[in-house]
Protein backbone atom coordinates (compact mmCIF):
# COMPACT_ATOMS: atom_id res chain seq x y z
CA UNK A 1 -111.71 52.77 -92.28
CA UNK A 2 -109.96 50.06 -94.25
CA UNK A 3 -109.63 51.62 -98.15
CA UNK A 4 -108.02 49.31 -100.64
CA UNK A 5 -107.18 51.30 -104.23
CA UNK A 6 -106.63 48.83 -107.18
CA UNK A 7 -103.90 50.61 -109.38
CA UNK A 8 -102.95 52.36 -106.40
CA UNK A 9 -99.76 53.15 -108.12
CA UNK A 10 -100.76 55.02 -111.58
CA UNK A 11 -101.66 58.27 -112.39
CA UNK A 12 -105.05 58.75 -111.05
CA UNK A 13 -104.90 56.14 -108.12
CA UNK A 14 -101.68 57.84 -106.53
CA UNK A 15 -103.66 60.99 -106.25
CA UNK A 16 -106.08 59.43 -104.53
CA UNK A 17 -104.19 57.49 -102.21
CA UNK A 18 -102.51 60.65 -101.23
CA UNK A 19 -105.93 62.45 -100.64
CA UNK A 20 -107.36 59.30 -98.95
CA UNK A 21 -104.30 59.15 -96.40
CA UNK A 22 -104.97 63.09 -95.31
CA UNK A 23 -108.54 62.09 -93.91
CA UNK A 24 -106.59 59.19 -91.69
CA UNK A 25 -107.85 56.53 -93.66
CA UNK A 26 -105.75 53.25 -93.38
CA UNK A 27 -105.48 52.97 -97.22
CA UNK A 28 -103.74 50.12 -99.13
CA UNK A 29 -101.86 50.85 -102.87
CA UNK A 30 -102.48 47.60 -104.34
CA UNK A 31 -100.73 46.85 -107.74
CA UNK A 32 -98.28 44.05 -109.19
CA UNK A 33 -95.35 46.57 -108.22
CA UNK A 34 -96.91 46.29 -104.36
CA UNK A 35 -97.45 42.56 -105.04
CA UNK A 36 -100.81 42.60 -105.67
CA UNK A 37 -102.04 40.91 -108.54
CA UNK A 38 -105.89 41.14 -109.55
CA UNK A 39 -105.03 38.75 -113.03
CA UNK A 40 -103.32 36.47 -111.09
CA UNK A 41 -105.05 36.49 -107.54
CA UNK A 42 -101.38 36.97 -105.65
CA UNK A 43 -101.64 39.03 -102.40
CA UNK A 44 -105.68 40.09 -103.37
CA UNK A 45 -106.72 38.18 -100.49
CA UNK A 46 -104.76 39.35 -97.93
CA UNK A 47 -105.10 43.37 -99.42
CA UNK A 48 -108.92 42.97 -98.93
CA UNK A 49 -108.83 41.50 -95.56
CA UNK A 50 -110.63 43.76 -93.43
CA UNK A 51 -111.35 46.28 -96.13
CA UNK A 52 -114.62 48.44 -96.14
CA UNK A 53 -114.58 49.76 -99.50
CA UNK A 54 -112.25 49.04 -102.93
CA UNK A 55 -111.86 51.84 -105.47
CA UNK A 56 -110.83 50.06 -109.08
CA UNK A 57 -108.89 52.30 -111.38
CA UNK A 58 -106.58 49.99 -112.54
CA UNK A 59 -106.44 49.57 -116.60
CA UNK A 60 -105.58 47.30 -119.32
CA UNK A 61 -101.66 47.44 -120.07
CA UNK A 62 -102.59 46.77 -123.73
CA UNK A 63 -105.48 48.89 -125.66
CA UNK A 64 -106.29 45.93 -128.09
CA UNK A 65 -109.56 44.91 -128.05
CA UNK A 66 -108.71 41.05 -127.04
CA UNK A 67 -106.11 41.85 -124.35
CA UNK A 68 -108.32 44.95 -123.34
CA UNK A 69 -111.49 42.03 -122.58
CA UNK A 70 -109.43 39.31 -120.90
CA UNK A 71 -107.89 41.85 -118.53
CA UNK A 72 -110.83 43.24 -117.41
CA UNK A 73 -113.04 40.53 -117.30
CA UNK A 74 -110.54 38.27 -115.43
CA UNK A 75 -109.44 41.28 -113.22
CA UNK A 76 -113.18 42.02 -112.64
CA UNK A 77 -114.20 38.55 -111.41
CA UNK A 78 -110.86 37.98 -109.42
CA UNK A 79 -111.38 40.96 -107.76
CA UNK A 80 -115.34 41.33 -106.61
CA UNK A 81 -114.74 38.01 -105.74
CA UNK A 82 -112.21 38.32 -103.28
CA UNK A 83 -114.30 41.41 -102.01
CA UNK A 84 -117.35 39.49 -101.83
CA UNK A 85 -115.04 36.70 -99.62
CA UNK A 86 -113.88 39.62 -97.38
CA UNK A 87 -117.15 41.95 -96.73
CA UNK A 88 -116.06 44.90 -98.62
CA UNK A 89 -119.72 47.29 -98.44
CA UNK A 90 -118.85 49.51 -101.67
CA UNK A 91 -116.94 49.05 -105.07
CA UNK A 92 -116.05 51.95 -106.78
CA UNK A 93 -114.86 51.77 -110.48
CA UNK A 94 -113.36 54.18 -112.99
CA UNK A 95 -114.59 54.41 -116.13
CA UNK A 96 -114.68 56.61 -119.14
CA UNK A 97 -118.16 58.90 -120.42
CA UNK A 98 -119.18 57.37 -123.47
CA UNK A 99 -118.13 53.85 -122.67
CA UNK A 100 -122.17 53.02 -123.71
CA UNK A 101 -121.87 54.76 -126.85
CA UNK A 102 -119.08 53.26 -128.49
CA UNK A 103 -119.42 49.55 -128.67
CA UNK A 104 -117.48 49.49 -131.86
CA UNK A 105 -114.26 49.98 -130.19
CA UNK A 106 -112.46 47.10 -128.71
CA UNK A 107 -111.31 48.90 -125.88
CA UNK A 108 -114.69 50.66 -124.93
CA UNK A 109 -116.20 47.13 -125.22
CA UNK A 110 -113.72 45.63 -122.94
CA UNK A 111 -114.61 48.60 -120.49
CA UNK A 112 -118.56 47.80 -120.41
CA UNK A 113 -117.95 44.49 -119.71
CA UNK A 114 -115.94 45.59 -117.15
CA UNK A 115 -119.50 47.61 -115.86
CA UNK A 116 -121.39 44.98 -116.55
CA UNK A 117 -119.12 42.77 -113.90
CA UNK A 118 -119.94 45.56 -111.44
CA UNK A 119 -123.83 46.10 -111.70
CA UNK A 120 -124.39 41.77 -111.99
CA UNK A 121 -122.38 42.05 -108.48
CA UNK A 122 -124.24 41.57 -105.54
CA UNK A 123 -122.05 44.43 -104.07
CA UNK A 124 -123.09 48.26 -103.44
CA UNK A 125 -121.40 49.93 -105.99
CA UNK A 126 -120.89 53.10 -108.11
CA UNK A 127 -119.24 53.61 -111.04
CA UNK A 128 -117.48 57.17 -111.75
CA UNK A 129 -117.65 57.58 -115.68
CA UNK A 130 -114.64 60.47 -116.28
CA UNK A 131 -114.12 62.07 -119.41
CA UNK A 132 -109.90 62.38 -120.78
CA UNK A 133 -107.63 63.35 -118.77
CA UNK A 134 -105.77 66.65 -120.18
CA UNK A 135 -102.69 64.55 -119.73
CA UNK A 136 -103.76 62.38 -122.11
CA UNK A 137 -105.03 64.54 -124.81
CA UNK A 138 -100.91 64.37 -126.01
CA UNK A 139 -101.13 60.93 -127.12
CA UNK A 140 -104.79 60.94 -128.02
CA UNK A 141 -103.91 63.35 -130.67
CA UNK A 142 -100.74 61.73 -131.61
CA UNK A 143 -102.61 58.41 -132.50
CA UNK A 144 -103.00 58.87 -135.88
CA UNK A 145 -100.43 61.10 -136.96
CA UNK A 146 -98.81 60.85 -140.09
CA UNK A 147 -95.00 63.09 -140.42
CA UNK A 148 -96.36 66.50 -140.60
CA UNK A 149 -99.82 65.81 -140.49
CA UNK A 150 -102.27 64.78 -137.96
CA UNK A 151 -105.71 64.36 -138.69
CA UNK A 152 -108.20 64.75 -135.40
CA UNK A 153 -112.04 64.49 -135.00
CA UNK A 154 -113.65 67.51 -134.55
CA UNK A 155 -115.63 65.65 -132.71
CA UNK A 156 -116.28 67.58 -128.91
CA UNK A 157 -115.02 66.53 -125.76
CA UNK A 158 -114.82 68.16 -122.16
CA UNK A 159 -111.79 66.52 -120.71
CA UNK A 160 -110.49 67.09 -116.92
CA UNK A 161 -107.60 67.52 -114.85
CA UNK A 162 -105.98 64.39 -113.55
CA UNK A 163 -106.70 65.88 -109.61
CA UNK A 164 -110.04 66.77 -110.17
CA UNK A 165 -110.89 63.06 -111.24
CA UNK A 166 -109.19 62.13 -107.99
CA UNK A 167 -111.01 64.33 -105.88
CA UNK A 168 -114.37 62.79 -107.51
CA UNK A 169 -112.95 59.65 -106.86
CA UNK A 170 -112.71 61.44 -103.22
CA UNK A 171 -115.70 62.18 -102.80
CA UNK A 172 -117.27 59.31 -103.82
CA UNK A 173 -115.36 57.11 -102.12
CA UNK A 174 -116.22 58.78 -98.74
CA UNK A 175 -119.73 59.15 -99.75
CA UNK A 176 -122.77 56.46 -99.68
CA UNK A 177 -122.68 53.52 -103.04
CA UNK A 178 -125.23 55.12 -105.51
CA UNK A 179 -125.57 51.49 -107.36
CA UNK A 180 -125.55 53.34 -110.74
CA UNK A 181 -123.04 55.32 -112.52
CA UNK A 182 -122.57 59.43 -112.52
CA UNK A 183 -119.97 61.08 -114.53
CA UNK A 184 -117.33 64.03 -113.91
CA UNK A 185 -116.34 66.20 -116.45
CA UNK A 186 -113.93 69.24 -117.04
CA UNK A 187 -115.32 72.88 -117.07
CA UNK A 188 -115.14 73.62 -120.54
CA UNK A 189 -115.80 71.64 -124.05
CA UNK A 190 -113.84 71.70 -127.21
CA UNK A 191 -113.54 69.93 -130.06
CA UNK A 192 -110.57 67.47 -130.52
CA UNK A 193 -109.08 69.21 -133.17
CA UNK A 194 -108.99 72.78 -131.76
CA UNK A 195 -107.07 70.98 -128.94
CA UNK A 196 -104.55 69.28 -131.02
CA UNK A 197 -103.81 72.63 -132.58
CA UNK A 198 -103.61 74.31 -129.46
CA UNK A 199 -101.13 71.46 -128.20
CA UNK A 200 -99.07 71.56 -130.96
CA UNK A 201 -99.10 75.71 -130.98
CA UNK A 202 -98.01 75.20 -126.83
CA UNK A 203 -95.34 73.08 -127.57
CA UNK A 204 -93.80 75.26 -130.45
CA UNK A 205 -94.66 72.09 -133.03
CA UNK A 206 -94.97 73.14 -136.60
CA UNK A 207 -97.07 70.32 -137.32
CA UNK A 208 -100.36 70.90 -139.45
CA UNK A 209 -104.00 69.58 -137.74
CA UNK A 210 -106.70 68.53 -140.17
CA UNK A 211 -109.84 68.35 -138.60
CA UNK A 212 -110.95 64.80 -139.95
CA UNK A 213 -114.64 63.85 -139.56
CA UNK A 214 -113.89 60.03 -140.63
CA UNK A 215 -110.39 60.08 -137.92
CA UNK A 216 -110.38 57.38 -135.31
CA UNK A 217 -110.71 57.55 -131.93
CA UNK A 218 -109.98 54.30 -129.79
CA UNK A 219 -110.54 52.48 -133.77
CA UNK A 220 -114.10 53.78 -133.94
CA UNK A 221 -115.53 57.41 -135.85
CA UNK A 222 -117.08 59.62 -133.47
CA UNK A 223 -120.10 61.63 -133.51
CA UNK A 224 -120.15 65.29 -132.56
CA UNK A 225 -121.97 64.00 -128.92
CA UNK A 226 -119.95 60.61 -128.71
CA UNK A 227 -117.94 62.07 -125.77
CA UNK A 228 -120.12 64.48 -124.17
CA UNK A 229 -121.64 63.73 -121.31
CA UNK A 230 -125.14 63.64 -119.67
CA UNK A 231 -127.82 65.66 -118.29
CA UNK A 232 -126.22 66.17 -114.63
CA UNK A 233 -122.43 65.61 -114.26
CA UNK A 234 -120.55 66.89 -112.09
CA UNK A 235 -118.17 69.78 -113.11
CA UNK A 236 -115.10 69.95 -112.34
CA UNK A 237 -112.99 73.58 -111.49
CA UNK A 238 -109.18 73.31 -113.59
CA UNK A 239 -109.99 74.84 -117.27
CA UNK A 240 -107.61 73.29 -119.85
CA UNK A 241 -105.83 76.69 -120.72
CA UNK A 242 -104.84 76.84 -116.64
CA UNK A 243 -103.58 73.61 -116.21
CA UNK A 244 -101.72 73.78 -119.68
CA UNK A 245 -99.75 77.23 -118.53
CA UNK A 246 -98.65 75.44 -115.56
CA UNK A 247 -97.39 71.92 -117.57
CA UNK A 248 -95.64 74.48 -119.81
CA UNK A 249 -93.71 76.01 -117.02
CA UNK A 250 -93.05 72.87 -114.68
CA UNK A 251 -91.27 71.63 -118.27
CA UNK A 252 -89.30 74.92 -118.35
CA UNK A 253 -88.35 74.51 -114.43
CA UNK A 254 -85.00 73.58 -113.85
CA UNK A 255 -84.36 70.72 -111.37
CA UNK A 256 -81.79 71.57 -108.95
């Protein structure tokens, strides 16, 4: 089976490349650094040729709310296009929980229109709503920092281990389209702030956290639910205080 993963060469779609390879899939990295363009249109035609199924967790290069649209509406139509030319039988996007709650932010705008593209498709699709990665929660904290001072929502959140969003991605992928959208989440919630401080306290960083009800997130105030998800996600196994130990000593590794 012919797999083609848009963004094939980031952080999540490398992982799942790699896992999609050990089932003997023939899978394709598409991105501009493979010559693969889905702004553009350069080498999407020939990518898709033959493909079954597309996985789409490619992202905006910019997080402001005018670049954020354009890319992903002009991405989005390039690319079920082209799959619509070539017979692809299932689109699979990546998106974020609480994309439908937050249409104040540019960027979380930009990413349900990027849905919307999807479910007006005539294609079988499903669309895998994850909540942050743990290797983001860095520079989601950072955001609004100010010298010694950052100020965080204490808003909750139950972010995930990059792997385990690829093995949803997995799973899905190699499962039938669902033609709606289900979410995976990490075991455990927190609220930002308490994760900021325990960030800072891992990394030995005196800096002070003030748990800031009216703090940004993505330009928008959160609620206490904004980021939680629904009823029935799926749950995924790495707890944030496991993966953390092990980023703490893979920095403290020496390469030899």
């Amino acid at each position: 089976m012919k797999i083609v993963v848009i963004g094939g060469t980031g952080l999540i779609g490398a992982k799942v490349v790699t896992l999609l390879r050990l089932g003997n899939h023939e899978v394709i990295s598409a991105s501009p650094s493979t010559g693969v363009s889905t702004i553009t249109g350069e080498g999407l035609a020939e990518a898709l040729s033959g493909a079954e199924i597309v996985v789409d967790v490619s992202n905006s290069p910019s997080l402001k709310k005018n670049a954020a649209l354009a890319f992903f509406e002009i991405s989005g139509r390039n690319l079920l296009a082209a799959e619509a030319a070539a017979g692809v039988r299932h689109h699979v996007t990546l998106s974020v929980v609480g994309t439908n709650r937050l249409p104040e932010s540019g960027y979380f705008r930009a990413k349900m229109a990027q849905e919307n593209l999807v479910r007006a498709s005539n294609a079988p699709f499903t669309i895998l709503r994850s909540s942050p990665f743990f290797e983001y929660i860095n520079g989601i904290v950072e955001a609004d920092a100010e010298g010694d001072t950052l100020r965080v929502s204490p808003a909750y959140v139950q972010p995930i281990a990059a792997d385990d969003v690829a093995l949803a991605l997995r799973d899905v992928v190699l499962g039938r389209a669902q033609n709606e959208e289900i979410e995976v989440v990490g075991p455990d919630s927190f609220r930002l702030s308490d994760l900021a401080r325990t960030i800072l306290a891992a990394n030995e960083d005196p800096r002070f956290v003030i748990a800031d009800p009216e703090a940004l997130y993505f330009g928008v105030v959160l609620r206490d639910d904004t980021l939680m998800p629904g009823d029935h996600p799926r749950f995924a196994p790495t707890r944030f205080e496991d993966w953390l130990r092990r980023a703490i000593a893979e920095t403290l590794t020496p390469a030899f």
